[in-house]
PDB file of N, CA and C in Angstrom:
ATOM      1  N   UNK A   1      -4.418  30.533 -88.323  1.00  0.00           N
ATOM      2  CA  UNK A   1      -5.049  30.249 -87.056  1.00  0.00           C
ATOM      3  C   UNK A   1      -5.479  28.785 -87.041  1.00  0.00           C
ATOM      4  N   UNK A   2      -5.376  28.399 -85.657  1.00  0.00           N
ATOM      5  CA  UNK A   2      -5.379  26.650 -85.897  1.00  0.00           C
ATOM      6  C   UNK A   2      -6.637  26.417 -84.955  1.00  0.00           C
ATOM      7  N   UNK A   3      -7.628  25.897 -85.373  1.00  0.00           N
ATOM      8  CA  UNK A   3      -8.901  25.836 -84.509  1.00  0.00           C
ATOM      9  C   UNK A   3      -9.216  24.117 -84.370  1.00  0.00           C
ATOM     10  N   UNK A   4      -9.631  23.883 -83.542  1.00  0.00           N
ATOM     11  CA  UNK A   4     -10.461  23.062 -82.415  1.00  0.00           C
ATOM     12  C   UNK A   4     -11.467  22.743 -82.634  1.00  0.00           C
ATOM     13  N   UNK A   5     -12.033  21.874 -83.284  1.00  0.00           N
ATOM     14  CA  UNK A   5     -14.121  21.528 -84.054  1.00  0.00           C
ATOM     15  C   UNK A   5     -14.346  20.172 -82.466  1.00  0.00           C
ATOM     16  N   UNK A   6     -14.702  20.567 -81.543  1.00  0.00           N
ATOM     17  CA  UNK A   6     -15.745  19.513 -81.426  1.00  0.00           C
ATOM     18  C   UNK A   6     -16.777  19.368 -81.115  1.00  0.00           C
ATOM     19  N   UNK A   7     -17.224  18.570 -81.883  1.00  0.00           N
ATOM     20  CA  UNK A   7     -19.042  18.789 -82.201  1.00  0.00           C
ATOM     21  C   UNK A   7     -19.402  17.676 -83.165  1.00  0.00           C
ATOM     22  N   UNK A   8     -20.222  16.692 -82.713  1.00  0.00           N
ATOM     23  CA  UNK A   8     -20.813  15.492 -82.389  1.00  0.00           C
ATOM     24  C   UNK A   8     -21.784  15.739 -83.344  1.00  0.00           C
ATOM     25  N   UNK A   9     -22.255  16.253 -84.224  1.00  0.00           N
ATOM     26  CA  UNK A   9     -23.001  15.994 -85.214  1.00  0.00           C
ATOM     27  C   UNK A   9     -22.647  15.874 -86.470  1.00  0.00           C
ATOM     28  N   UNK A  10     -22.578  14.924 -87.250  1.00  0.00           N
ATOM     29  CA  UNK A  10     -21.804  15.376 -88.770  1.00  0.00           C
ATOM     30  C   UNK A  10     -22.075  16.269 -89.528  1.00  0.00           C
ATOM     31  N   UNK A  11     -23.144  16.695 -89.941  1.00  0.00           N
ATOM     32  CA  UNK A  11     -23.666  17.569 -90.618  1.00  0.00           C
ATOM     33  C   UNK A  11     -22.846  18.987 -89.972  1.00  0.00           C
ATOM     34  N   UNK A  12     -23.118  19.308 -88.927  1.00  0.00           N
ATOM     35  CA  UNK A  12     -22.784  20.689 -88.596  1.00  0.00           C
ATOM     36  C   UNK A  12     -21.195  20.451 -88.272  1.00  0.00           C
ATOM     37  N   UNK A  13     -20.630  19.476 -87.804  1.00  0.00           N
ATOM     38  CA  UNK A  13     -19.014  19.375 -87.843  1.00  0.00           C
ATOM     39  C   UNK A  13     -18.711  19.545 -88.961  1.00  0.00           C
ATOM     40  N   UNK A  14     -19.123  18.905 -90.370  1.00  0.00           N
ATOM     41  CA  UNK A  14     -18.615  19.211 -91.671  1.00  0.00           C
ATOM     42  C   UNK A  14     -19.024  20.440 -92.264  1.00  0.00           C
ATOM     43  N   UNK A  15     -20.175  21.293 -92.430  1.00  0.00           N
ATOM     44  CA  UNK A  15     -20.311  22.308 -92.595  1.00  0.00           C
ATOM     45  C   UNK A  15     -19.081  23.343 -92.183  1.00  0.00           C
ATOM     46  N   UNK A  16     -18.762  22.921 -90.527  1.00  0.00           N
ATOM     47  CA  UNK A  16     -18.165  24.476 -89.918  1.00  0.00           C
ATOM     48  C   UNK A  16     -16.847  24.069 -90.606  1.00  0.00           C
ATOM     49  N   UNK A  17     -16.346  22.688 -90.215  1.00  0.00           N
ATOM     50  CA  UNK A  17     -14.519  22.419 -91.184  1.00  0.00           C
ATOM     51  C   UNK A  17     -14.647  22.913 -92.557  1.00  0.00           C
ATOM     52  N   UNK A  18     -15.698  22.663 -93.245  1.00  0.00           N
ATOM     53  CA  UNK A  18     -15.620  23.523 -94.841  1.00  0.00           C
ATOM     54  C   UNK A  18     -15.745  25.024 -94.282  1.00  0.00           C
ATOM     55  N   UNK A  19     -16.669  25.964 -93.864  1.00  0.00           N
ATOM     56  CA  UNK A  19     -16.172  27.043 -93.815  1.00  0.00           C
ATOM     57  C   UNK A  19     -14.983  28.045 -93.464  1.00  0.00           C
ATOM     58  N   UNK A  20     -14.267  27.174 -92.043  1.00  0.00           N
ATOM     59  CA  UNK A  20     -13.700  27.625 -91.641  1.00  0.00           C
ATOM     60  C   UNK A  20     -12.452  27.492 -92.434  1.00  0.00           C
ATOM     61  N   UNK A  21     -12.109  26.216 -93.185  1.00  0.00           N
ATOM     62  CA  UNK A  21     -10.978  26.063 -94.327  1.00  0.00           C
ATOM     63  C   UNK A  21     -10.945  26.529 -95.206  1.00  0.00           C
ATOM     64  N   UNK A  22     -12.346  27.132 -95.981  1.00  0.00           N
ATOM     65  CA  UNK A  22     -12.321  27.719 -97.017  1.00  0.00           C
ATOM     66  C   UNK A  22     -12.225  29.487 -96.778  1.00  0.00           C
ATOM     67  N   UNK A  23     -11.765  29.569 -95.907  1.00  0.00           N
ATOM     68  CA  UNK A  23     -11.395  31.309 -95.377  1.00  0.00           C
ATOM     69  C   UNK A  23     -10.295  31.060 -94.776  1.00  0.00           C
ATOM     70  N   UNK A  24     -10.128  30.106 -95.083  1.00  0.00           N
ATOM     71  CA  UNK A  24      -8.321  30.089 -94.804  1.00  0.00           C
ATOM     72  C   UNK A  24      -7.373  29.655 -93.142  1.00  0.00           C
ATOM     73  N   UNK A  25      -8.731  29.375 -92.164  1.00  0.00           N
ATOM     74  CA  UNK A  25      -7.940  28.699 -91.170  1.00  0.00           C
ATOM     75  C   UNK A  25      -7.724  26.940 -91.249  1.00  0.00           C
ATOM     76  N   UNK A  26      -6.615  26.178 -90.449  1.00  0.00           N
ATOM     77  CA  UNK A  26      -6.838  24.842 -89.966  1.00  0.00           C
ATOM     78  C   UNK A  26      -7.492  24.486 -88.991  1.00  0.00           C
ATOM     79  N   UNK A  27      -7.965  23.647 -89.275  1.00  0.00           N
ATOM     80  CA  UNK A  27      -9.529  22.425 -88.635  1.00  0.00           C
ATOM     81  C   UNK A  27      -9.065  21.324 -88.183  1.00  0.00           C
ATOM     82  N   UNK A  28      -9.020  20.996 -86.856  1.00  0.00           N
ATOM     83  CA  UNK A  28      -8.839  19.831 -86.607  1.00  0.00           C
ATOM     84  C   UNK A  28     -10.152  19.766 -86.074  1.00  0.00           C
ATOM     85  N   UNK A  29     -10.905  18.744 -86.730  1.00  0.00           N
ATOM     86  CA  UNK A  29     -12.272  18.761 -85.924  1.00  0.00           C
ATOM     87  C   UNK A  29     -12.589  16.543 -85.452  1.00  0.00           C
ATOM     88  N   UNK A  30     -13.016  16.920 -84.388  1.00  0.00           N
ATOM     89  CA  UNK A  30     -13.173  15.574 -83.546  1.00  0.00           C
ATOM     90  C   UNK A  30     -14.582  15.484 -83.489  1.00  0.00           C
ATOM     91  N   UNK A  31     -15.585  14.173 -82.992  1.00  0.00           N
ATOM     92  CA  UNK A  31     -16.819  13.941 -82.627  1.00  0.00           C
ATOM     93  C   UNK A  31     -17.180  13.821 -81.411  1.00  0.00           C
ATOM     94  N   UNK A  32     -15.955  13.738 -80.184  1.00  0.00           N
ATOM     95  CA  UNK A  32     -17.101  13.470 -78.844  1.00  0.00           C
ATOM     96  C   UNK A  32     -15.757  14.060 -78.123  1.00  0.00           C
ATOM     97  N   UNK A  33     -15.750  14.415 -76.796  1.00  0.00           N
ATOM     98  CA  UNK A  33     -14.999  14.779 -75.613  1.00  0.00           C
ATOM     99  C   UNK A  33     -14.110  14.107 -75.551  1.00  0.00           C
ATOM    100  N   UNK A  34     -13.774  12.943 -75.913  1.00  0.00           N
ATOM    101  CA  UNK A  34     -12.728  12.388 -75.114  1.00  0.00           C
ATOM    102  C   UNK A  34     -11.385  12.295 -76.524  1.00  0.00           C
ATOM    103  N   UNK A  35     -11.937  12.241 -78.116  1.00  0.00           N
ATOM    104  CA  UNK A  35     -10.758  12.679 -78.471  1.00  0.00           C
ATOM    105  C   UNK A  35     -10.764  13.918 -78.625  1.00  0.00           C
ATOM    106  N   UNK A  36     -11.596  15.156 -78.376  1.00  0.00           N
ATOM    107  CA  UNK A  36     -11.485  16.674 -78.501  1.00  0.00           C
ATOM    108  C   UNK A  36     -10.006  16.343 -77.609  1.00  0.00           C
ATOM    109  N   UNK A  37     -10.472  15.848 -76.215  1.00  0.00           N
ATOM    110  CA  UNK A  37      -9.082  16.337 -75.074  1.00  0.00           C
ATOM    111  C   UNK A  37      -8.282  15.918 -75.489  1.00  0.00           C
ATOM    112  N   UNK A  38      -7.760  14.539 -76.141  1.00  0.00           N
ATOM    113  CA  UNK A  38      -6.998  13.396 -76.991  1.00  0.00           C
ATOM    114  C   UNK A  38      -6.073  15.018 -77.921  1.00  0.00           C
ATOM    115  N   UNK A  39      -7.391  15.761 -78.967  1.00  0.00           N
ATOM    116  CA  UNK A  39      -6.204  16.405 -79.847  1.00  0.00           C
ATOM    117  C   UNK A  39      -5.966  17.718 -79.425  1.00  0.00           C
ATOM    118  N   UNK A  40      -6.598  17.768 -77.847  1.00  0.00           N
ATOM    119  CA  UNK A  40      -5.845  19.433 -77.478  1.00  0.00           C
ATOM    120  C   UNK A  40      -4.800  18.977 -77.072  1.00  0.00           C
ATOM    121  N   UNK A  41      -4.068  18.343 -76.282  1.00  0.00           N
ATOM    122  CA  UNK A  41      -3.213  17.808 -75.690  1.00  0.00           C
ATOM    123  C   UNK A  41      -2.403  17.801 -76.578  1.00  0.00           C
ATOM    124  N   UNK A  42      -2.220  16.789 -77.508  1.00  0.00           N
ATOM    125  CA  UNK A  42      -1.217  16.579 -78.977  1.00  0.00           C
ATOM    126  C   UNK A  42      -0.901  17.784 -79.795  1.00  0.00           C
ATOM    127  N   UNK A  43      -1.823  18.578 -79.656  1.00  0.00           N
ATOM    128  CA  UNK A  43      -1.697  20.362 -80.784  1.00  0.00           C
ATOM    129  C   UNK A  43      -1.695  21.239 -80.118  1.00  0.00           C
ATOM    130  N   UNK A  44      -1.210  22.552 -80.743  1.00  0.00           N
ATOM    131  CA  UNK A  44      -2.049  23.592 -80.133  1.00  0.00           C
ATOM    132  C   UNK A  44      -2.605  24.457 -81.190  1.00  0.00           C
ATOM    133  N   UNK A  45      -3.554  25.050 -80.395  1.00  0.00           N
ATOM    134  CA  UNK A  45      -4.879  25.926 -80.876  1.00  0.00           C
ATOM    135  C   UNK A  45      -4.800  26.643 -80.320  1.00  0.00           C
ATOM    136  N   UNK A  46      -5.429  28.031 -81.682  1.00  0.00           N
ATOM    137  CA  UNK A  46      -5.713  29.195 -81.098  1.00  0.00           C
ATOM    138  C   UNK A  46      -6.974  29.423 -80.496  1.00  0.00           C
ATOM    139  N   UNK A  47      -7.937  28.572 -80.669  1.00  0.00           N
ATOM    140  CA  UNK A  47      -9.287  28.382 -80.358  1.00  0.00           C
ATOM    141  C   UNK A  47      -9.786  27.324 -80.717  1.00  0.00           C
ATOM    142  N   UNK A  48     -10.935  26.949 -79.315  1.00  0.00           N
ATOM    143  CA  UNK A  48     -11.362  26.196 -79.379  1.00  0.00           C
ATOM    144  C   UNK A  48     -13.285  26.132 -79.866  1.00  0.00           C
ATOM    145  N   UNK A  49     -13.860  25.494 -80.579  1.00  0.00           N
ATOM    146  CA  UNK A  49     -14.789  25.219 -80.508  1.00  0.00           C
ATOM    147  C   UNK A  49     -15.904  24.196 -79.990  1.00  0.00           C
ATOM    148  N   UNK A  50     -16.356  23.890 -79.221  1.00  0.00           N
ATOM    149  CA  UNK A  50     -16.933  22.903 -78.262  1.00  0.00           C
ATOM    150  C   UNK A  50     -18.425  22.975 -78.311  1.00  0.00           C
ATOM    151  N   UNK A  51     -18.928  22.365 -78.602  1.00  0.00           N
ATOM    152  CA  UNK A  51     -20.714  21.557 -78.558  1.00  0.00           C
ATOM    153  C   UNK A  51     -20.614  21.362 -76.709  1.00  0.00           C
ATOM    154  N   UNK A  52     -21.789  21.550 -76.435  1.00  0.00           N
ATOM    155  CA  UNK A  52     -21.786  20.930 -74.886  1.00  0.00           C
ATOM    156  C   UNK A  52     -22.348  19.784 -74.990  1.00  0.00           C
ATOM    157  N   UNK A  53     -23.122  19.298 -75.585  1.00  0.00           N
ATOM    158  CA  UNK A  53     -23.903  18.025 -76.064  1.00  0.00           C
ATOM    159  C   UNK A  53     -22.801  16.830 -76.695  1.00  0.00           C
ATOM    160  N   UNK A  54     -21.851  16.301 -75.846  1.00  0.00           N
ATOM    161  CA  UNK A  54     -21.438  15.167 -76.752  1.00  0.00           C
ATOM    162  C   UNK A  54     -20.690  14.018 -76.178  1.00  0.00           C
ATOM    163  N   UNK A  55     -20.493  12.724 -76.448  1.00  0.00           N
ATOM    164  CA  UNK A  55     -20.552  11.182 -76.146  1.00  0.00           C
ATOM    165  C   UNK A  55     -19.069  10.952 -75.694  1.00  0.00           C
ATOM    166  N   UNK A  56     -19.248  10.492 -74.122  1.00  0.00           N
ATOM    167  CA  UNK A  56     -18.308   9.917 -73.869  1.00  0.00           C
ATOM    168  C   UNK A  56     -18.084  10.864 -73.021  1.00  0.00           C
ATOM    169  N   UNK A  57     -17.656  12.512 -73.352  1.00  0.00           N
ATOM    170  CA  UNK A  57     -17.341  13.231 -72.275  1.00  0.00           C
ATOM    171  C   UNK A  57     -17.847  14.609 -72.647  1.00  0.00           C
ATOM    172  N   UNK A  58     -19.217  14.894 -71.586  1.00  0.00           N
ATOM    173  CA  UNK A  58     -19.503  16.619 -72.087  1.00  0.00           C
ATOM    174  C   UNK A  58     -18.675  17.396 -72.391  1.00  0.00           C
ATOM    175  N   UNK A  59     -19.140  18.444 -72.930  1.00  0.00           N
ATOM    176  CA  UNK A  59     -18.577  19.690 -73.269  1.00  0.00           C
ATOM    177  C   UNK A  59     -17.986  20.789 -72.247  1.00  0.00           C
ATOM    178  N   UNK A  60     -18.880  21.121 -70.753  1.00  0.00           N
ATOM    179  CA  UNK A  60     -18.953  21.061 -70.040  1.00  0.00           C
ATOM    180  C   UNK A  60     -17.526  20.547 -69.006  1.00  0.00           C
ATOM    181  N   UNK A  61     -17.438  19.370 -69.131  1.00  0.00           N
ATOM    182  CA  UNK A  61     -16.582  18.443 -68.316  1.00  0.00           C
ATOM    183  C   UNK A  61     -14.688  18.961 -69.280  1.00  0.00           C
ATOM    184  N   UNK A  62     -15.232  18.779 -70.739  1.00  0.00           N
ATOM    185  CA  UNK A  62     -14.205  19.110 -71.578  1.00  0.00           C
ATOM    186  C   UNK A  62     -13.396  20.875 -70.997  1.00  0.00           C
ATOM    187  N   UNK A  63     -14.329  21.268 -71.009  1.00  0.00           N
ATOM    188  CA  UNK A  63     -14.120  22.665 -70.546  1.00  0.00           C
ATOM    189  C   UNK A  63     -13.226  22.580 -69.690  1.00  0.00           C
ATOM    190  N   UNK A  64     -13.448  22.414 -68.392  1.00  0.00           N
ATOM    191  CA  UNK A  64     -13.133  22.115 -67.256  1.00  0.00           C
ATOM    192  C   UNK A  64     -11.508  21.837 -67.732  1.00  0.00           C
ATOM    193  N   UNK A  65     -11.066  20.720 -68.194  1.00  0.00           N
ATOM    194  CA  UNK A  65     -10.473  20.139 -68.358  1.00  0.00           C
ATOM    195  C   UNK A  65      -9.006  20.991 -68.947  1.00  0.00           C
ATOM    196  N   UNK A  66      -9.603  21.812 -70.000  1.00  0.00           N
ATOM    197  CA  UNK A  66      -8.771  22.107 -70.970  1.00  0.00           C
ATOM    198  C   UNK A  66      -8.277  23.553 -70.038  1.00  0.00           C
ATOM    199  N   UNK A  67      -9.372  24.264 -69.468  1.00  0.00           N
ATOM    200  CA  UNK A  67      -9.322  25.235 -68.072  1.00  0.00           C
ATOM    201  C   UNK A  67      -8.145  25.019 -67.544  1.00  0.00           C
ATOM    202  N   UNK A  68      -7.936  23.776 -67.118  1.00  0.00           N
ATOM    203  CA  UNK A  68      -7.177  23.289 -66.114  1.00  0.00           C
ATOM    204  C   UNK A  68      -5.917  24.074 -66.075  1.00  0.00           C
ATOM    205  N   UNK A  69      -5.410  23.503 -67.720  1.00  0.00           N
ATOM    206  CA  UNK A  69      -3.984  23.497 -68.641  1.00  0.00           C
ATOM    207  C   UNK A  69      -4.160  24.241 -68.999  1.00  0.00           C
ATOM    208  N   UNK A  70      -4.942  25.527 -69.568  1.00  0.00           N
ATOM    209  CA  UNK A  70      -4.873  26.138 -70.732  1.00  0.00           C
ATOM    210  C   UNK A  70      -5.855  27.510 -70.711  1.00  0.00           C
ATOM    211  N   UNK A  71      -5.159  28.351 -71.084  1.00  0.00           N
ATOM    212  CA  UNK A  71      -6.107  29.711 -71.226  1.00  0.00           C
ATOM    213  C   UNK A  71      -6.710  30.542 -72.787  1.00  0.00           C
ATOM    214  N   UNK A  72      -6.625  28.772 -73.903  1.00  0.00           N
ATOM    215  CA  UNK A  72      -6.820  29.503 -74.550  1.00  0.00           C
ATOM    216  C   UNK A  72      -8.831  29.814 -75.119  1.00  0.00           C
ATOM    217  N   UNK A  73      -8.985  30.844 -75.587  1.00  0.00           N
ATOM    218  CA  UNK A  73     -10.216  30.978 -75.829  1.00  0.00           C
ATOM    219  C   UNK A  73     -11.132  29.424 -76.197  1.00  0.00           C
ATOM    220  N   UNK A  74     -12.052  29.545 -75.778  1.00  0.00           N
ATOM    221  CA  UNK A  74     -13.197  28.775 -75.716  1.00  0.00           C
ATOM    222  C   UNK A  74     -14.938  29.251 -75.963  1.00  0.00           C
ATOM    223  N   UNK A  75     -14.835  28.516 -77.050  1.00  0.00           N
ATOM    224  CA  UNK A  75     -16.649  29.327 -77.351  1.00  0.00           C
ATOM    225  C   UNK A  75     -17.276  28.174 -77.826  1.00  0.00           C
ATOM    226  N   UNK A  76     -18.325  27.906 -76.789  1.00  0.00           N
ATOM    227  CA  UNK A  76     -19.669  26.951 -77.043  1.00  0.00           C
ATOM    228  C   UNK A  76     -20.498  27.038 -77.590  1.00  0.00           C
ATOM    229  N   UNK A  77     -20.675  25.604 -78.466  1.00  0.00           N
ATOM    230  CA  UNK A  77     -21.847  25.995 -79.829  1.00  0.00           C
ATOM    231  C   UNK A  77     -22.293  25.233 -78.955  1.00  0.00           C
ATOM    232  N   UNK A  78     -24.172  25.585 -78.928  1.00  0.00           N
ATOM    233  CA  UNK A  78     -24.997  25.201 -78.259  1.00  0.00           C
ATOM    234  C   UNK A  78     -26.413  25.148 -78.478  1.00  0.00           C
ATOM    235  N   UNK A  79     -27.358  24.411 -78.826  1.00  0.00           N
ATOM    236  CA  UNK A  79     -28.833  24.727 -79.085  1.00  0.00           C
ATOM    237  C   UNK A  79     -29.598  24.934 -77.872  1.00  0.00           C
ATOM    238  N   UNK A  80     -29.072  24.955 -77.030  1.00  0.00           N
ATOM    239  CA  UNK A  80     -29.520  25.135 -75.631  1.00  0.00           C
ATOM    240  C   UNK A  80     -29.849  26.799 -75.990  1.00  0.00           C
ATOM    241  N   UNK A  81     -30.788  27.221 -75.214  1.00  0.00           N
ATOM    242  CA  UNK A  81     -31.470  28.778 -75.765  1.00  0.00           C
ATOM    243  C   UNK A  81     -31.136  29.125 -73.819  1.00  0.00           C
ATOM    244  N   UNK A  82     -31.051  28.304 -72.677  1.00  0.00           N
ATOM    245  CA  UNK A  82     -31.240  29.007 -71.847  1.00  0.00           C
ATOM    246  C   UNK A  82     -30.287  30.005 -71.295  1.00  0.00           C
ATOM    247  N   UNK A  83     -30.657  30.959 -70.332  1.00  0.00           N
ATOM    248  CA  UNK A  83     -29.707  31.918 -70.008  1.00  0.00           C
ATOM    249  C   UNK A  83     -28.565  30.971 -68.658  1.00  0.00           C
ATOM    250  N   UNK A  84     -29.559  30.930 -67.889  1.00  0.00           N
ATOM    251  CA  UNK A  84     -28.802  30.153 -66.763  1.00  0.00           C
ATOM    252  C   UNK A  84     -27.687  29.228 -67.300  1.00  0.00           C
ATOM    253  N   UNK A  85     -28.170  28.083 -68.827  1.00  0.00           N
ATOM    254  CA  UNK A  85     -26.784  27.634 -68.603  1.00  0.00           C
ATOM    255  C   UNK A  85     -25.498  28.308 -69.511  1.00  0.00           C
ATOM    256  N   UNK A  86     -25.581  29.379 -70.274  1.00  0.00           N
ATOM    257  CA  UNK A  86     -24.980  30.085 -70.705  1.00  0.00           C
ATOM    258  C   UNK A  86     -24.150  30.763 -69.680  1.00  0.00           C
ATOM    259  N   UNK A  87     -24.755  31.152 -68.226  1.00  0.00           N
ATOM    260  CA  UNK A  87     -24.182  31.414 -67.187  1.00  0.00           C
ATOM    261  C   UNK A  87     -23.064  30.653 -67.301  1.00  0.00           C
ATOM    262  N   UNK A  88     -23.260  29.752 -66.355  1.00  0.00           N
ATOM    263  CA  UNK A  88     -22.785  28.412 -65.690  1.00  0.00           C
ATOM    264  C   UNK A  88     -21.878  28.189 -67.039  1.00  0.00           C
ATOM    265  N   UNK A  89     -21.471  28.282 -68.368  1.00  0.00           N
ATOM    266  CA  UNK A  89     -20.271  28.009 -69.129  1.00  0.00           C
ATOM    267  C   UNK A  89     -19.180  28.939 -68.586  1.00  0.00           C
ATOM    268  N   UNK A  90     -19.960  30.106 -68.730  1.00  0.00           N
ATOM    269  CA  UNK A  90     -18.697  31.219 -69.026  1.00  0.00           C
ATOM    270  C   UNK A  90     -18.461  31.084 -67.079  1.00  0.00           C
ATOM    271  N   UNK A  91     -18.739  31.102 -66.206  1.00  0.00           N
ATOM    272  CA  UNK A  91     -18.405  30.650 -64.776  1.00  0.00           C
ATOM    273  C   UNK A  91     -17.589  29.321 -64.952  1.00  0.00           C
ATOM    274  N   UNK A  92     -17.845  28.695 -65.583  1.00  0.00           N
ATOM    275  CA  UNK A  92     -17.001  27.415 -65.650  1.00  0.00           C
ATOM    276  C   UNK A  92     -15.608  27.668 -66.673  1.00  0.00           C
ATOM    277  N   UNK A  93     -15.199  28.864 -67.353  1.00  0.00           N
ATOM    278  CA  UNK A  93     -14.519  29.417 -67.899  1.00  0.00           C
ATOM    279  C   UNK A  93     -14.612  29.510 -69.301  1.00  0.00           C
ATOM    280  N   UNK A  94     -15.773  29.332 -70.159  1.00  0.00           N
ATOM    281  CA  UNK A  94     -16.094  29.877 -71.492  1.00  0.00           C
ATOM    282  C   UNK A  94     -15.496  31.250 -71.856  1.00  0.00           C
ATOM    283  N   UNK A  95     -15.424  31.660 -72.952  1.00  0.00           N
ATOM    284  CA  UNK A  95     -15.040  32.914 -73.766  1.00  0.00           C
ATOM    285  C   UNK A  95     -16.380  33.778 -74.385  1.00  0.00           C
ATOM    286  N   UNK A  96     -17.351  32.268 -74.091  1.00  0.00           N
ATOM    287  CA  UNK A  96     -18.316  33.009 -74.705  1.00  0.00           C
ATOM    288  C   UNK A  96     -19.207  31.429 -75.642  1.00  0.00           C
ATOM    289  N   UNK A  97     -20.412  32.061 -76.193  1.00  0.00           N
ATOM    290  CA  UNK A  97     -21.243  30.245 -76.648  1.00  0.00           C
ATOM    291  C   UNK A  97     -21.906  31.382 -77.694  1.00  0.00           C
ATOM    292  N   UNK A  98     -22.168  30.258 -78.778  1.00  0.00           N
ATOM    293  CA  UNK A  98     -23.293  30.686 -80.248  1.00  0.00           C
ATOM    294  C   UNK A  98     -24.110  29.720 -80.364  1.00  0.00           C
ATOM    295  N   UNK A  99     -25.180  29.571 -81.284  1.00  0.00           N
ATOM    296  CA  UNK A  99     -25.896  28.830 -81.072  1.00  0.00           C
ATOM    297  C   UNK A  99     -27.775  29.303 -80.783  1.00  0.00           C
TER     298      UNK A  99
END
């Protein structure tokens, strides 16, 4: 399974690429929106992972984007605790958010 990291913090971008490699999927993991879209475009993935929090181009906006082209799963890591915008992902076409 070929997964999608973007998420703008190092600490937790490198954490999830070590777990997720060491159980045996590939990681392409990026730091901000605009090369997340940069390496969906160039690859494909079975899933995506997306921060809504990140530089250059939200998560949010990324969504949207990848929506456009693409139906594949999408799940937002998020420290955001609220319900409303947990709404407003999966309306904007999320799979679903952790966090």
């Amino acid at each position: 399974m070929k997964i999608l990291l973007v998420e703008d913090h190092e600490d937790v971008n490198t954490m999830l690429t070590e777990l997720f490699e060491q159980a045996g999927y590939q990681v392409t993991s990026v730091m901000d929106g605009v090369e997340g879209y940069r390496a969906f475009r160039r690859n494909e993935f079975d899933i995506v992972l997306l921060d809504i929090m990140l530089p250059y181009k939200s998560g949010d906006e990324l969504l949207k984007e990848i929506r456009a082209i693409s139906d594949v799963p999408i799940v937002m890591i998020s420290a955001k605790d609220l319900v409303s915008t947990k709404i407003d992902l999966l309306r904007l076409g999320s799979d679903g958010s952790c966090g």
